[in-house]
Protein backbone atom coordinates (compact mmCIF):
# COMPACT_ATOMS: atom_id res chain seq x y z
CA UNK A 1 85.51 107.41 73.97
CA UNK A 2 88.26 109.65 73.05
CA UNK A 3 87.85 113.00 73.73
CA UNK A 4 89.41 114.66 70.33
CA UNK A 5 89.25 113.18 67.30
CA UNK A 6 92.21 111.95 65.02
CA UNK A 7 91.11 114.25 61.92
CA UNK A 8 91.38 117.58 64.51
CA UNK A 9 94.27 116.50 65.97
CA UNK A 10 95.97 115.58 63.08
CA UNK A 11 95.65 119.34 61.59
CA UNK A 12 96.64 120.55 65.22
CA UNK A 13 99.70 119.30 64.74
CA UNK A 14 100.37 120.86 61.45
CA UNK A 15 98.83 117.77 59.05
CA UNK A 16 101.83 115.26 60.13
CA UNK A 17 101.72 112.46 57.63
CA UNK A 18 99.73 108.99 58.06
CA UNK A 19 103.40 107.39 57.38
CA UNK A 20 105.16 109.39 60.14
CA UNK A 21 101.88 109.30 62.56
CA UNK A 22 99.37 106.56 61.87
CA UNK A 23 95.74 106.93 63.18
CA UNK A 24 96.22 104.86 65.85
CA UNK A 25 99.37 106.34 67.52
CA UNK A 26 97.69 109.62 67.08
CA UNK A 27 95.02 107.83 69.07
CA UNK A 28 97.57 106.55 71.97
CA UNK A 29 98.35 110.41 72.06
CA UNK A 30 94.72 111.44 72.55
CA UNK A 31 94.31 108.75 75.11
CA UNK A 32 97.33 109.80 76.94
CA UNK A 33 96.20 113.82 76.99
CA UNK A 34 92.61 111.99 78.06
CA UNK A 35 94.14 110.58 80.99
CA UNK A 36 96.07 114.16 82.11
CA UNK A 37 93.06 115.79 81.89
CA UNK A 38 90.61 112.86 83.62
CA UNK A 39 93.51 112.73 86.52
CA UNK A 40 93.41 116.68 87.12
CA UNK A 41 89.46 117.35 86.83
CA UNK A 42 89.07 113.83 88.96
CA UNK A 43 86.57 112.19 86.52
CA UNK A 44 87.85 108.87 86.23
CA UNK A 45 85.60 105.85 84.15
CA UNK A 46 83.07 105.48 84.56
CA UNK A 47 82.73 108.92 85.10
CA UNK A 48 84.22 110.12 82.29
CA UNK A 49 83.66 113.32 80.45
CA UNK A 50 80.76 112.95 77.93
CA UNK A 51 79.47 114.80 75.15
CA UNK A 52 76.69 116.22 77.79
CA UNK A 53 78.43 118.19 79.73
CA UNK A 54 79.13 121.50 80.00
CA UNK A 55 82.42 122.08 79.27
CA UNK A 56 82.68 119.04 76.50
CA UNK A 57 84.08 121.39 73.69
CA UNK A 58 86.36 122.90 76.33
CA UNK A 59 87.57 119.34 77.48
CA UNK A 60 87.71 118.25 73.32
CA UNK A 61 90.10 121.47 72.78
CA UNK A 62 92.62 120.82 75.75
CA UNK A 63 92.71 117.10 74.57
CA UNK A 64 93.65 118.05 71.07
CA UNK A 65 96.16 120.56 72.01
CA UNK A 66 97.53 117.99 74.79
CA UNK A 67 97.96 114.91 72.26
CA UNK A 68 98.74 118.00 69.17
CA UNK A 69 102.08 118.89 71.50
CA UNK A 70 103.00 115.45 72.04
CA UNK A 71 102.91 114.41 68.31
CA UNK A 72 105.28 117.96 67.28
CA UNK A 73 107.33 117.01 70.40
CA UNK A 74 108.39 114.14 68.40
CA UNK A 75 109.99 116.07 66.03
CA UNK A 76 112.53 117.79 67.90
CA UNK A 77 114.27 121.02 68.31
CA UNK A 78 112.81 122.02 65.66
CA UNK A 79 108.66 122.01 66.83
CA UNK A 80 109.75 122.66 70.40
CA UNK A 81 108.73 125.93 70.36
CA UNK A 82 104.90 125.14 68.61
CA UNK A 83 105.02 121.98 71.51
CA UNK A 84 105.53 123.93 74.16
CA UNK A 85 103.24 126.59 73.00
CA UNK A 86 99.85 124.33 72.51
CA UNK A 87 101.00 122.18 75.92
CA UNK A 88 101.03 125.49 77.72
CA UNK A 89 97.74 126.80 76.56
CA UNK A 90 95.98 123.36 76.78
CA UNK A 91 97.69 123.49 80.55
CA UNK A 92 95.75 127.02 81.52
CA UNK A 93 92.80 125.82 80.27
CA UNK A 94 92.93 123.01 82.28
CA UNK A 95 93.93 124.36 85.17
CA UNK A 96 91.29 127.05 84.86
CA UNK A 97 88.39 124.32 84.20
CA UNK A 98 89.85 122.25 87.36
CA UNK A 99 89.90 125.41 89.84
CA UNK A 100 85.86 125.64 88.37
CA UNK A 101 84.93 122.16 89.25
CA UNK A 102 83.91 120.85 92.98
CA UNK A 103 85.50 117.82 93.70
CA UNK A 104 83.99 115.53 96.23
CA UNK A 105 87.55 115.55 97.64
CA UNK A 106 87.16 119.82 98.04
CA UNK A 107 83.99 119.24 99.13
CA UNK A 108 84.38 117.59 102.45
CA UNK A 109 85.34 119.55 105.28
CA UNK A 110 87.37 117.47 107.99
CA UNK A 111 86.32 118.57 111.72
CA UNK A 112 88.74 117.71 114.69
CA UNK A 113 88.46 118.84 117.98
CA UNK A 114 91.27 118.75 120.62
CA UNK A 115 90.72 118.69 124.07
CA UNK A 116 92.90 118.94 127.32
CA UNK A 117 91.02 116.70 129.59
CA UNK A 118 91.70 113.52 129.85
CA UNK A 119 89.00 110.84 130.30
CA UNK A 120 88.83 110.92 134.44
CA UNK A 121 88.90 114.93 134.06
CA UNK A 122 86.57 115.27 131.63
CA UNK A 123 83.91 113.24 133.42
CA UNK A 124 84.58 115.42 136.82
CA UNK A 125 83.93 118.20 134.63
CA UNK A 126 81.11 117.38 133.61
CA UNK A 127 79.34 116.76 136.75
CA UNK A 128 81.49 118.11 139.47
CA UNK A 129 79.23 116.76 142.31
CA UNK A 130 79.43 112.87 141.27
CA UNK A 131 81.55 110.78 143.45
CA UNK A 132 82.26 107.94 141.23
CA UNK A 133 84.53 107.69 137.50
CA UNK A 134 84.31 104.38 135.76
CA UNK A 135 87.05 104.15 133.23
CA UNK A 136 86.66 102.81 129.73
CA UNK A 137 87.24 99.02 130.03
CA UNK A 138 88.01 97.45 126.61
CA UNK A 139 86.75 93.73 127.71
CA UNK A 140 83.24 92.85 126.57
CA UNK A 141 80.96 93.41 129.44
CA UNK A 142 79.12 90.12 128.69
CA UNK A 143 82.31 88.45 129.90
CA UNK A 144 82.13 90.12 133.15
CA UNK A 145 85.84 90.32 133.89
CA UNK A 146 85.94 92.55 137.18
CA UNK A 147 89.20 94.10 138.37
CA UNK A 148 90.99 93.62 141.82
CA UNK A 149 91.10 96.19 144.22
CA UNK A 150 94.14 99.01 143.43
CA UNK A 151 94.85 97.39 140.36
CA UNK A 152 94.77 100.40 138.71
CA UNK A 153 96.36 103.45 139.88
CA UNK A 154 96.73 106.83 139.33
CA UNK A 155 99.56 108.35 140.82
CA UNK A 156 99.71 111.56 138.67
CA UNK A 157 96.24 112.36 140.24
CA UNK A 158 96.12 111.87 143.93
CA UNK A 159 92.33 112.85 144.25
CA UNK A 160 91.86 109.47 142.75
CA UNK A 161 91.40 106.22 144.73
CA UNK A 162 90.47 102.41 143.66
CA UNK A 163 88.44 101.10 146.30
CA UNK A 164 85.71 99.20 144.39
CA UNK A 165 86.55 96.63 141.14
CA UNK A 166 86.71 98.29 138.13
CA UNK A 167 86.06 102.08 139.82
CA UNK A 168 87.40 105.17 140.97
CA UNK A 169 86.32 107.20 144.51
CA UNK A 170 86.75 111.34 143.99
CA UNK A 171 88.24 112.16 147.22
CA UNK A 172 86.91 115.47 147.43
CA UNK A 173 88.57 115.99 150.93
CA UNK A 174 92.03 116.70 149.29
């Protein structure tokens, strides 16, 4: 459903003629100044603006101005200035409706946390006392793939052994 209708828009633009501007072109126009102000207020089909909300005669005003500017843009140098002047106040409407609305995109707060520790640090942090760190092992445990003694080492920590498969000894003596 289109938000302004062909009869209003057709006046907006200064009652252009149904030989220069047919009711369906003036239509395309409508449906183009639909889609500006669908892709700025983020209500795309099938959420749509409707006659129910709020703001419909707001939202039926900006379209007709919108598609009113395109049809006298048309024209020339000679509507420019009546073009630019409906685009710009259909614009600050818009703009002032979209700053108004909540988007589900504004609405949803993004929470990171960065930390210095890495993983062998972070568990002697949390329990200073524990002799043991078993690292993160990608395999599935079901397949039970233990690791050789040293194959892993750690030379930028030194308090870090590999005596058992798989683990790491805190030597607490360094």
């Amino acid at each position: 459903m289109a938000y302004a209708t062909v009869a209003d828009t057709r006046e907006k633009a200064g009652n252009v003629s149904t030989t220069d501007w047919p009711d369906a072109e003036i239509t395309e126009e409508i449906e183009a100044a639909d889609d500006i102000i669908n892709s700025r207020t983020h209500r795309h089909p099938p959420n749509q603006w409707t006659t129910s909300d709020n703001n419909w005669q707001l939202i039926q005003r900006i379209s007709m101005n919108l598609a009113a500017s395109m049809i006298l843009e048309s024209y020339g140098l000679q509507f420019k200035e009546e073009a630019s002047r409906l685009y710009n106040r259909a614009m600050e409407w818009l703009e002032t409706l979209a700053k108004s609305l909540i988007t589900e995109e504004q609405d949803t707060e993004v929470l990171s946390e960065v930390t210095d520790y890495a993983s062998y640090g972070a568990a002697e942090n949390e329990d200073p006392n524990q002799t043991t760190v078993v690292p993160y092992r990608s395999t599935p445990s079901h397949l039970n793939l233990p690791l050789a003694d040293n194959q892993i080492t750690t030379p930028s920590n030194p308090r870090l052994s590999t005596n058992a498969p798989g683990a790491f000894l805190l030597d607490k003596s360094q």
